[in-house]
Protein backbone atom coordinates (compact mmCIF):
# COMPACT_ATOMS: atom_id res chain seq x y z
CA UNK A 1 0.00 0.00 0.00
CA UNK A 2 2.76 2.27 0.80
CA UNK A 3 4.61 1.94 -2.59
CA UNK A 4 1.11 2.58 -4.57
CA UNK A 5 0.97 5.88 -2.54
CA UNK A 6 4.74 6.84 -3.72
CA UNK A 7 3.29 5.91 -6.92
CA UNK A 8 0.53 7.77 -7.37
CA UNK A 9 2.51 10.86 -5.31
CA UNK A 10 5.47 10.43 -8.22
CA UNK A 11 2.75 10.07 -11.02
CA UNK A 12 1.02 13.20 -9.87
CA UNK A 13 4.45 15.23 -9.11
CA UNK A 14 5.23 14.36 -12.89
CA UNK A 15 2.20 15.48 -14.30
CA UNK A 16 2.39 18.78 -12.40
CA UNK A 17 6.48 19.43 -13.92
CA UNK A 18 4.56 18.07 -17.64
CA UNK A 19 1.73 20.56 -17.08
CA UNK A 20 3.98 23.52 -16.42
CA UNK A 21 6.91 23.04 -18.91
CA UNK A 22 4.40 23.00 -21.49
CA UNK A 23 2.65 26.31 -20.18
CA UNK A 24 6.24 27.71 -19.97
CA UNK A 25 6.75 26.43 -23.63
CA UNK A 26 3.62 27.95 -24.70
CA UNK A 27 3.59 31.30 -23.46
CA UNK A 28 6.90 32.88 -24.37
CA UNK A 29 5.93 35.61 -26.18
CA UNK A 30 7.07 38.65 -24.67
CA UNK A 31 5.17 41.80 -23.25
CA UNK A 32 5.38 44.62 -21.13
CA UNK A 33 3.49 45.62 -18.40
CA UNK A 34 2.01 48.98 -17.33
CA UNK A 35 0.71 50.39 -14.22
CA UNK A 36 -0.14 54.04 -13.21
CA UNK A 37 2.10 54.72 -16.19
CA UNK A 38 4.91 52.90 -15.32
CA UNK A 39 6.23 50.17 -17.61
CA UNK A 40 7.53 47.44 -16.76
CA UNK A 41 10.52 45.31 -18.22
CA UNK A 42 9.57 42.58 -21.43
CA UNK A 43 9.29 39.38 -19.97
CA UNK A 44 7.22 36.26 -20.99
CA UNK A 45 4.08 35.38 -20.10
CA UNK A 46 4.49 32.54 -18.32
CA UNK A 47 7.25 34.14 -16.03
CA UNK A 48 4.92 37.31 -14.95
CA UNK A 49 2.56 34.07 -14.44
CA UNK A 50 4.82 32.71 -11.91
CA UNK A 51 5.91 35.67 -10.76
CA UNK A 52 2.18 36.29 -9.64
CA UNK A 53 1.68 33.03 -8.46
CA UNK A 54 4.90 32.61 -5.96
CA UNK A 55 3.83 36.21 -4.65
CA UNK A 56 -0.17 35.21 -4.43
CA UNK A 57 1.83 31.89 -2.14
CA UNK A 58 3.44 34.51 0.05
CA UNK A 59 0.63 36.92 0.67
CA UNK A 60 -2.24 34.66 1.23
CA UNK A 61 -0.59 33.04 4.23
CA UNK A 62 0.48 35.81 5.94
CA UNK A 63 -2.61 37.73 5.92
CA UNK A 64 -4.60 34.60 7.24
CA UNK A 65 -1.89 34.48 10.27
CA UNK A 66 -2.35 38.05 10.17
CA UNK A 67 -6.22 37.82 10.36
CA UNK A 68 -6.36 34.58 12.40
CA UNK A 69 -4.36 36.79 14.94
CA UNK A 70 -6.12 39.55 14.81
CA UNK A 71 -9.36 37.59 15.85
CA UNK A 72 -7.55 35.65 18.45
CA UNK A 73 -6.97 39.10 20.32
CA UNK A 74 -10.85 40.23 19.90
CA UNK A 75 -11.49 36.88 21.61
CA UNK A 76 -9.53 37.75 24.59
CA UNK A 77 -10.13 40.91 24.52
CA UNK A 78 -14.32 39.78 24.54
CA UNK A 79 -14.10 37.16 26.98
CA UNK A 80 -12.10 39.62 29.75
């Protein structure tokens, strides 16, 4: 049972490094973008993509500790 789980855990893992190579291959045009007027270097797609993604992975955990925290101190704060 345990080697079928590696399995399926490799399998999976494989598809996911398939799945992104061929988004990376796909999306290599380059472009440029703007905000508030300024623009920003030419890069490809699919590395703005990543770029978004790894900081989306960065900010969405710290503002749950930051709101889980925040409502552990309006708990205390309620049951004083």
């Amino acid at each position: 049972m345990r080697n079928l789980k590696r399995i399926l855990i490799g399998v999976f893992i494989l598809l996911l490094v398939l799945v992104t190579l061929a988004f990376v291959l796909e999306n290599q045009q380059s472009i440029s973008l703007m905000f508030l007027g300024w623009a920003g270097p030419q890069l490809p797609v699919s590395l703005l993509m990543v770029i978004a993604l790894l900081i989306g992975m960065v900010i969405g955990p710290t503002l749950g500790w930051f709101v889980g925290r925040l409502s552990i101190a309006a708990r205390k704060r309620f049951v004083r």
